[in-house]
N, C-alpha and C. Protein backbone atom coordinates (compact mmCIF):
# COMPACT_ATOMS: atom_id res chain seq x y z
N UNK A 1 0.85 -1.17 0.00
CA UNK A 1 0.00 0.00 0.00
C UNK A 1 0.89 1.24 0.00
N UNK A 2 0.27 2.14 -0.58
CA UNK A 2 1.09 3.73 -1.04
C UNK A 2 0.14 4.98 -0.82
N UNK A 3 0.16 5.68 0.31
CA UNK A 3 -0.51 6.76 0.75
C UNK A 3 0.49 8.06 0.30
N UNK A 4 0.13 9.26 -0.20
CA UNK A 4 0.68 10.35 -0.22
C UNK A 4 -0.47 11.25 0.43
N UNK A 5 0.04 11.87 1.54
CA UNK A 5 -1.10 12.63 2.40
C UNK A 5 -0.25 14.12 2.80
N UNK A 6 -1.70 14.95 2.92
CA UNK A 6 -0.85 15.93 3.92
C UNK A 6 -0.94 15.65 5.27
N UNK A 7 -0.74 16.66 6.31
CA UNK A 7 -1.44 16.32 8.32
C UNK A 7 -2.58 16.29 7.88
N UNK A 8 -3.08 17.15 7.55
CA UNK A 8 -5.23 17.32 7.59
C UNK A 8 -5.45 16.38 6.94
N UNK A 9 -5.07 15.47 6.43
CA UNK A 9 -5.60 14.09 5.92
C UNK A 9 -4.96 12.77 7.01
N UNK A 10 -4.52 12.90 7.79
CA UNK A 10 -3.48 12.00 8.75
C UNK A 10 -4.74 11.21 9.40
N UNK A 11 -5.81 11.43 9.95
CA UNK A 11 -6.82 10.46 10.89
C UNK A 11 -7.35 9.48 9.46
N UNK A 12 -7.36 9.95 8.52
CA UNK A 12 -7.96 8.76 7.32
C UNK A 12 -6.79 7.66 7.03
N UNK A 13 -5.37 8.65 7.02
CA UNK A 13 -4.14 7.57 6.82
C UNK A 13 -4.67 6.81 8.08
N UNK A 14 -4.70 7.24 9.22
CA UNK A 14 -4.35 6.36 10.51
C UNK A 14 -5.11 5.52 10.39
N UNK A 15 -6.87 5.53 9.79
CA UNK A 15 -7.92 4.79 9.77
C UNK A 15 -7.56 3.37 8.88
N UNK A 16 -7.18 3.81 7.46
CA UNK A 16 -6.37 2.68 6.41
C UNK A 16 -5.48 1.78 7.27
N UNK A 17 -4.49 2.58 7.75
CA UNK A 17 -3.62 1.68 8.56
C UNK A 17 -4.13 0.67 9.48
N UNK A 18 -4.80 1.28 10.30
CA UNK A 18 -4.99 0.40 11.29
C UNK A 18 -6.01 -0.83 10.53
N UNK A 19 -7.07 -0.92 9.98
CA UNK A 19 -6.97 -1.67 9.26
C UNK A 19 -6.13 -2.83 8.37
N UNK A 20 -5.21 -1.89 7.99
CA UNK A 20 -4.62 -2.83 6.66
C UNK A 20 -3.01 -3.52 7.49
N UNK A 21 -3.09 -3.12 8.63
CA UNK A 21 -1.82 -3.78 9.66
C UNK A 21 -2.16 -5.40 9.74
N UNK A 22 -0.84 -6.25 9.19
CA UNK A 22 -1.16 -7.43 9.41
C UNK A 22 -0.44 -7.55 10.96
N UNK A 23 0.07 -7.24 11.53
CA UNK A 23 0.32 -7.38 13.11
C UNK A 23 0.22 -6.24 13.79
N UNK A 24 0.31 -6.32 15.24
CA UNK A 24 0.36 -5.09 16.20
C UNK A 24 1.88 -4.62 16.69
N UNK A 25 2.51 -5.46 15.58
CA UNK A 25 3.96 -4.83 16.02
C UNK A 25 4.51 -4.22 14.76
N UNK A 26 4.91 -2.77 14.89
CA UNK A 26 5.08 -1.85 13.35
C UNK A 26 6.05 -0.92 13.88
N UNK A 27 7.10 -0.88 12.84
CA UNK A 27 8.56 -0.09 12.64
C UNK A 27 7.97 1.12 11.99
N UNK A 28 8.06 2.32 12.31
CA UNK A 28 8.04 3.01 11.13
C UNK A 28 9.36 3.84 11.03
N UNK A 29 10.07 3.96 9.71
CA UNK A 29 11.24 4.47 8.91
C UNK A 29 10.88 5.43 8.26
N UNK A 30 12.15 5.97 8.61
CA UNK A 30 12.05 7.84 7.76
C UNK A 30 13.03 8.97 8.49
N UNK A 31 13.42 9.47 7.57
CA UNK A 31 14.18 10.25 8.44
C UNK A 31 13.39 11.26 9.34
N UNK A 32 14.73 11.95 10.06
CA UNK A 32 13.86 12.92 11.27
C UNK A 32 13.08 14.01 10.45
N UNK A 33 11.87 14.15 10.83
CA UNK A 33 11.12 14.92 10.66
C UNK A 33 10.13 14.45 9.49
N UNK A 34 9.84 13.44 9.39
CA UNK A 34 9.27 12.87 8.62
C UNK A 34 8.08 12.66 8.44
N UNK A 35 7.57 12.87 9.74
CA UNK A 35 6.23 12.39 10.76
C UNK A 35 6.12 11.34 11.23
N UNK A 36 6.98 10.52 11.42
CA UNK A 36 6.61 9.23 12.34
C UNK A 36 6.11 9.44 13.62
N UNK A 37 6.53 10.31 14.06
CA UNK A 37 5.40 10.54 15.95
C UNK A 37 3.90 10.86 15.14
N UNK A 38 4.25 11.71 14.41
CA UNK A 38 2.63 12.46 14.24
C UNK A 38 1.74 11.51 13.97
N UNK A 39 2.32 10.62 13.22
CA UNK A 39 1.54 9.52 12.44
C UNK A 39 1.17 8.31 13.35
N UNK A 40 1.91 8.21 14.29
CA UNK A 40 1.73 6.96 15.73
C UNK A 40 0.82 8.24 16.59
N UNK A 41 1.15 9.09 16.65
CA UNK A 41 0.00 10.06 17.56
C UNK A 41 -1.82 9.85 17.06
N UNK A 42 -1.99 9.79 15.78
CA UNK A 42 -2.54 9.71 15.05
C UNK A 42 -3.29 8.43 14.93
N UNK A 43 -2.49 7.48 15.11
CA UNK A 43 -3.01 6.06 15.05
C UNK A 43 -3.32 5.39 16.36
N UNK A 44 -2.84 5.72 17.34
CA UNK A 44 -3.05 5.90 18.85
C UNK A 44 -4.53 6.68 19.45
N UNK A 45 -4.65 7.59 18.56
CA UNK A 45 -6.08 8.17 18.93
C UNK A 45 -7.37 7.33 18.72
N UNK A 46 -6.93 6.92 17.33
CA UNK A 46 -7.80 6.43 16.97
C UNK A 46 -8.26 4.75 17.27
N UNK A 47 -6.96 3.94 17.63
CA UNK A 47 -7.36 3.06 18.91
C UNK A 47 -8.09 3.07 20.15
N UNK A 48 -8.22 4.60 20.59
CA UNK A 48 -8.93 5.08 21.46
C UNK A 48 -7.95 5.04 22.65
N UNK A 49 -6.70 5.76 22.71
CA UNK A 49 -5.97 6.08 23.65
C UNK A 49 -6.76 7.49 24.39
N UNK A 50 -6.61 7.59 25.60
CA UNK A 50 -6.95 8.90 26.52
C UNK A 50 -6.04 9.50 26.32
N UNK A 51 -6.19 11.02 26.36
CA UNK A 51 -5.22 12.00 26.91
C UNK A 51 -4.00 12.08 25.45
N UNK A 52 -2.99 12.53 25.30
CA UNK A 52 -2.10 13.35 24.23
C UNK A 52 -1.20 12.33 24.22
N UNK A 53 -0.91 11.51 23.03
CA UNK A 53 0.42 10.76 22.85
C UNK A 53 1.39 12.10 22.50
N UNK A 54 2.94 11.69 23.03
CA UNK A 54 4.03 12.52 23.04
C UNK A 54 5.10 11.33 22.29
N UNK A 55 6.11 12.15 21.76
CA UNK A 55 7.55 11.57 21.90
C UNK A 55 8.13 11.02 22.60
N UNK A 56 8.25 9.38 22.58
CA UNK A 56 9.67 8.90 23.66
C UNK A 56 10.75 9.51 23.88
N UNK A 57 11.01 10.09 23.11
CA UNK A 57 12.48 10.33 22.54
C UNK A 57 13.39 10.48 23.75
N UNK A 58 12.98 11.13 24.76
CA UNK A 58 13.92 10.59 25.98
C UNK A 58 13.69 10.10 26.69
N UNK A 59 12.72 9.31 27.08
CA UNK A 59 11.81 8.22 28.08
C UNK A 59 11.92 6.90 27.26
N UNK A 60 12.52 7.01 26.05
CA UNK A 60 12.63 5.55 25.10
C UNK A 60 10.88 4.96 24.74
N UNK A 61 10.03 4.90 25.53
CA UNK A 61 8.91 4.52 25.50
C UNK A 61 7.98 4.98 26.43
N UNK A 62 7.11 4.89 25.74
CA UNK A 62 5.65 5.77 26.34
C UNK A 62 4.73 4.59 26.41
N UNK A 63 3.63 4.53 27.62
CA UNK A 63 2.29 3.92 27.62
C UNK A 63 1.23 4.61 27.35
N UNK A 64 0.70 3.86 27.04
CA UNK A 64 -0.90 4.44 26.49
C UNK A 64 -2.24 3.79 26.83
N UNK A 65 -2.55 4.23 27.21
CA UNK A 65 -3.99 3.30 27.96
C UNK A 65 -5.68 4.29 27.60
N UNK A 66 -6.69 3.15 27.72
CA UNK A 66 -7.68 3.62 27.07
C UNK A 66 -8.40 4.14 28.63
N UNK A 67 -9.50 4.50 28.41
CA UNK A 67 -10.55 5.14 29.38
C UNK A 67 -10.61 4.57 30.78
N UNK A 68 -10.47 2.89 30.10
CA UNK A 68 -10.66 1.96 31.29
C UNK A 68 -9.42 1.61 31.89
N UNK A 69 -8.52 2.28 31.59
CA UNK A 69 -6.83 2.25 31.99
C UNK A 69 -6.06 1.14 31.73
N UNK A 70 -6.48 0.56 30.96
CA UNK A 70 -6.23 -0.71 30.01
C UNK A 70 -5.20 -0.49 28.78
N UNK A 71 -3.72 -1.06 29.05
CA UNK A 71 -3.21 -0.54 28.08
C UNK A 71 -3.43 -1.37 26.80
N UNK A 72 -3.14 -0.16 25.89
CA UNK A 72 -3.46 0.00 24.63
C UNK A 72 -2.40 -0.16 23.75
N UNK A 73 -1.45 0.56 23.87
CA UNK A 73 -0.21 0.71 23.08
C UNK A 73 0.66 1.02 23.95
N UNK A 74 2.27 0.69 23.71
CA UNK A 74 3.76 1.37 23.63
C UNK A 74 4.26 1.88 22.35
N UNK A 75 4.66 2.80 22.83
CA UNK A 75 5.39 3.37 21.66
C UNK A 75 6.77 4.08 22.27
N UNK A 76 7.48 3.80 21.22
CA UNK A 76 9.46 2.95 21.43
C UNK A 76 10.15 4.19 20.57
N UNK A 77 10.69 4.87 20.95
CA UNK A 77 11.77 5.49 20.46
C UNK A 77 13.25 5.34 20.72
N UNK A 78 13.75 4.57 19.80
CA UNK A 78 15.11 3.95 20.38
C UNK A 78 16.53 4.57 19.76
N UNK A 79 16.02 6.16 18.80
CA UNK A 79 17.07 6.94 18.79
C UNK A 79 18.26 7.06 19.33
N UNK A 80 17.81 7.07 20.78
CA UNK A 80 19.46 7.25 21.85
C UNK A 80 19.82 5.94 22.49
N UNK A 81 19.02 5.05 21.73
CA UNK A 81 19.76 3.52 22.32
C UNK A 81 21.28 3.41 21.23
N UNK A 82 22.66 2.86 22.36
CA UNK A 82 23.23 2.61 21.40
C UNK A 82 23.94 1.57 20.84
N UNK A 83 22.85 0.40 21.36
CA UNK A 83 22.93 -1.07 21.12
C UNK A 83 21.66 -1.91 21.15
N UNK A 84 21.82 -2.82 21.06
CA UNK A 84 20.41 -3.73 20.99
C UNK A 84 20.25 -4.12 22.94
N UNK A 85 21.59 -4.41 23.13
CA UNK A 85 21.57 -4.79 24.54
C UNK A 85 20.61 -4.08 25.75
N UNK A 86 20.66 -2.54 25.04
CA UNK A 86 19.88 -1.59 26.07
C UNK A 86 18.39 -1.88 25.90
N UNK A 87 18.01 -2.29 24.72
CA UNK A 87 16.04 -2.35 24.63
C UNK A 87 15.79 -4.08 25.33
N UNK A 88 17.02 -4.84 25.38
CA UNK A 88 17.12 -6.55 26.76
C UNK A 88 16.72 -5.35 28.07
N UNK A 89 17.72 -4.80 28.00
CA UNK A 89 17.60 -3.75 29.21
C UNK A 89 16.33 -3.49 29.72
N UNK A 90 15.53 -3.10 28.42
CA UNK A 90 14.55 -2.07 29.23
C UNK A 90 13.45 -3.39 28.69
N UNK A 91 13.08 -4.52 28.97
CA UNK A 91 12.49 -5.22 28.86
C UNK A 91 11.79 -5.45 27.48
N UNK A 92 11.98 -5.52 26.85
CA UNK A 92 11.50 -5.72 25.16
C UNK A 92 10.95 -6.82 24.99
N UNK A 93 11.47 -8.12 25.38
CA UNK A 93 10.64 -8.89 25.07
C UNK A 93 9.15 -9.37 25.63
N UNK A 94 9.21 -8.79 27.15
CA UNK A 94 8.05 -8.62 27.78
C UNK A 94 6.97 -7.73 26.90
N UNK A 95 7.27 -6.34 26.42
CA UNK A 95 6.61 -6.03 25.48
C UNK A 95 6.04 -6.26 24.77
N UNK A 96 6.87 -7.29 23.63
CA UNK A 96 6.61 -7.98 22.06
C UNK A 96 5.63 -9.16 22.39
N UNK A 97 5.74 -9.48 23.43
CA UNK A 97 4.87 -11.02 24.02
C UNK A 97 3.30 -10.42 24.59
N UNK A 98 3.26 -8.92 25.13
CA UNK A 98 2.30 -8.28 25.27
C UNK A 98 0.99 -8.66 24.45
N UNK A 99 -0.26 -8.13 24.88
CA UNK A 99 -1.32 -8.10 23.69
C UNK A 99 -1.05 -6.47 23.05
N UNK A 100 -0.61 -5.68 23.59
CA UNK A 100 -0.81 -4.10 23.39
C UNK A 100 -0.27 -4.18 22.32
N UNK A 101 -0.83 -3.41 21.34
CA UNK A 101 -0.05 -2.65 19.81
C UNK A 101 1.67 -1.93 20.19
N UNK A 102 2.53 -2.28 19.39
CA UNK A 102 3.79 -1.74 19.70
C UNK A 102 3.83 -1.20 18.25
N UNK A 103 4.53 0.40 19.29
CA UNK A 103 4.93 1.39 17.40
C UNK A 103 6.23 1.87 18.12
N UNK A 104 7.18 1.34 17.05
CA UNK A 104 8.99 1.68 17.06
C UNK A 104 9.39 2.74 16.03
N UNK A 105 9.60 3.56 16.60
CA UNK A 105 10.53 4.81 15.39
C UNK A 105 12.04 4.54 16.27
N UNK A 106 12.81 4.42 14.97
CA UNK A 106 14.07 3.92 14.90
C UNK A 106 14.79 2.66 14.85
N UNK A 107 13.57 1.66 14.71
CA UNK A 107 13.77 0.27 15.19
C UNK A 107 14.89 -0.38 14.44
N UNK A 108 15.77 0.34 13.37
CA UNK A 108 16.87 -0.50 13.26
C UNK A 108 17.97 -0.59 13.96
N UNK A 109 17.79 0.06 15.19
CA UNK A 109 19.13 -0.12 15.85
C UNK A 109 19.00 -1.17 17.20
N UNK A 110 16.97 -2.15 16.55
CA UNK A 110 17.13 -2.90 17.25
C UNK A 110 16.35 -4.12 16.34
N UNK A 111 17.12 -4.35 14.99
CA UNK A 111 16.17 -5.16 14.21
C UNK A 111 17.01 -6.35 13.92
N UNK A 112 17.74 -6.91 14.77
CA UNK A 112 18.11 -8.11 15.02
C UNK A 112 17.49 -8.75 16.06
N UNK A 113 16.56 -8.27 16.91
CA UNK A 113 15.68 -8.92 17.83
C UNK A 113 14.27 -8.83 17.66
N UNK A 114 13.72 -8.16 16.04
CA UNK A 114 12.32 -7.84 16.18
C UNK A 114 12.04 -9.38 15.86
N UNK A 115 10.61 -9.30 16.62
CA UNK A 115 9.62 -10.38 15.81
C UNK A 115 9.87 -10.82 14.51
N UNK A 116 9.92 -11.96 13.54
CA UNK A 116 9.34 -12.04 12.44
C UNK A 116 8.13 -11.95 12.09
N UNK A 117 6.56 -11.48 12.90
CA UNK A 117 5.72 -11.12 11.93
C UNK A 117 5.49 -8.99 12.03
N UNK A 118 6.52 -8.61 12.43
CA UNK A 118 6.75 -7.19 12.82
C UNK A 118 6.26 -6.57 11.56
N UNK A 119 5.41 -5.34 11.35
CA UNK A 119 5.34 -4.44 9.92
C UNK A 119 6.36 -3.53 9.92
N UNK A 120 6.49 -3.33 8.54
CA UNK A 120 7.55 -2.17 8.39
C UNK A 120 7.15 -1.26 7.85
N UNK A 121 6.68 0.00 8.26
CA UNK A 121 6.30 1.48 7.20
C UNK A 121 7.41 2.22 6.69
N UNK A 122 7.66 2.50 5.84
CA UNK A 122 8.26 3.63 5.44
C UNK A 122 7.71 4.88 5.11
N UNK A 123 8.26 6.14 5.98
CA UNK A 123 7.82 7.33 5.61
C UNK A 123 8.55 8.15 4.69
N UNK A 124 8.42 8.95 4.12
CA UNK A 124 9.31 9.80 3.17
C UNK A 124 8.60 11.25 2.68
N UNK A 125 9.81 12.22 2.38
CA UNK A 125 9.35 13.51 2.62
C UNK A 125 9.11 13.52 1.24
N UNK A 126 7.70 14.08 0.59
CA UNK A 126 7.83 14.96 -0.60
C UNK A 126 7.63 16.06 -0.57
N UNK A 127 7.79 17.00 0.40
CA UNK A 127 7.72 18.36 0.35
C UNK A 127 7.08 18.77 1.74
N UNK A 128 7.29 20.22 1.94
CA UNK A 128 7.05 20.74 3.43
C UNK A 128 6.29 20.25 4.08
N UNK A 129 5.13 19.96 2.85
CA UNK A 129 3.72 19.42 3.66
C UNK A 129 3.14 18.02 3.27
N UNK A 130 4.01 17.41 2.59
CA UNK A 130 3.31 16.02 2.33
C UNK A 130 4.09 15.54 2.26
N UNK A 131 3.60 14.06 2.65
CA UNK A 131 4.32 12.97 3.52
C UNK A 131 3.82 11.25 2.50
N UNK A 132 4.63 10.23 1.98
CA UNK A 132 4.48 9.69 0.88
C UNK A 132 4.98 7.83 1.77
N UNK A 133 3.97 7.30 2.49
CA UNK A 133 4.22 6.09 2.87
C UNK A 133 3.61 5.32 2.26
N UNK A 134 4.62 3.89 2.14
CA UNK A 134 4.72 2.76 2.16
C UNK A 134 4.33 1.62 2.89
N UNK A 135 3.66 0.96 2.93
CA UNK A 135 3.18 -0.47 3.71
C UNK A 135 3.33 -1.66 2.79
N UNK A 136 4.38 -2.42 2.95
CA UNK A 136 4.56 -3.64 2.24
C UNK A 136 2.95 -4.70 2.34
N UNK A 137 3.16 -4.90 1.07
CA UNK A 137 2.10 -6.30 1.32
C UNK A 137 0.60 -5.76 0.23
């Protein structure tokens, strides 16, 4: 699948997606500034997370839980990891074994331990305001 969107179209991307996800475990790729938070912010809502998804980016990972405080999602920013050893560290596989949806921005600096049925998005910039992803399959 091949979406080219702007933001004001981002809750319909998120809607496709979540749909067309063959697992609850998804990489998304792209360089910085690409929208990968916006786009897990985005797809997080619409699972029906409470309250404002944010950036891991220095907490490595964020929880997310619905109304009934039931979590929902993690979401993994492993930017400032600078080995695979550190996401053993911070419990990963407890995670991946989870029922909760897991969304990784940066996950190649831990893609010798993902799942094999993990998705991979790719994001990519075509211009200030639009954003041109990829979903294998």
């Amino acid at each position: 699948m091949k979406i080219t969107y702007t933001e004001d179209q981002i809750i319909d991307v998120a809607k496709k997606l979540i749909a067309a996800f063959p697992s609850k475990i998804v990489c998304f790729h792209g360089p910085m500034g690409a929208g990968k938070t916006t786009l897990i912010k985005a797809i997080v809502k619409e699972l029906g997370v409470v309250g404002d998804a944010s950036s891991p980016t220095f907490g490595i990972v964020n929880e997310y839980q619905d109304e009934n405080e039931h979590i929902l999602a993690y979401h993994f920013d492993f930017y400032r990891l600078n080995d695979e050893n550190e996401a053993y560290d911070l419990g990963i596989e407890d995670y991946f074994n989870s029922d909760a949806w897991i969304f990784m921005e940066w996950a190649e600096k831990v893609s010798n331990i993902l799942p094999e049925d993990t998705t991979e998005i790719t994001i990519s910039i075509v211009d200030k305001m639009t954003r041109a992803l990829v979903l294998p399959g």
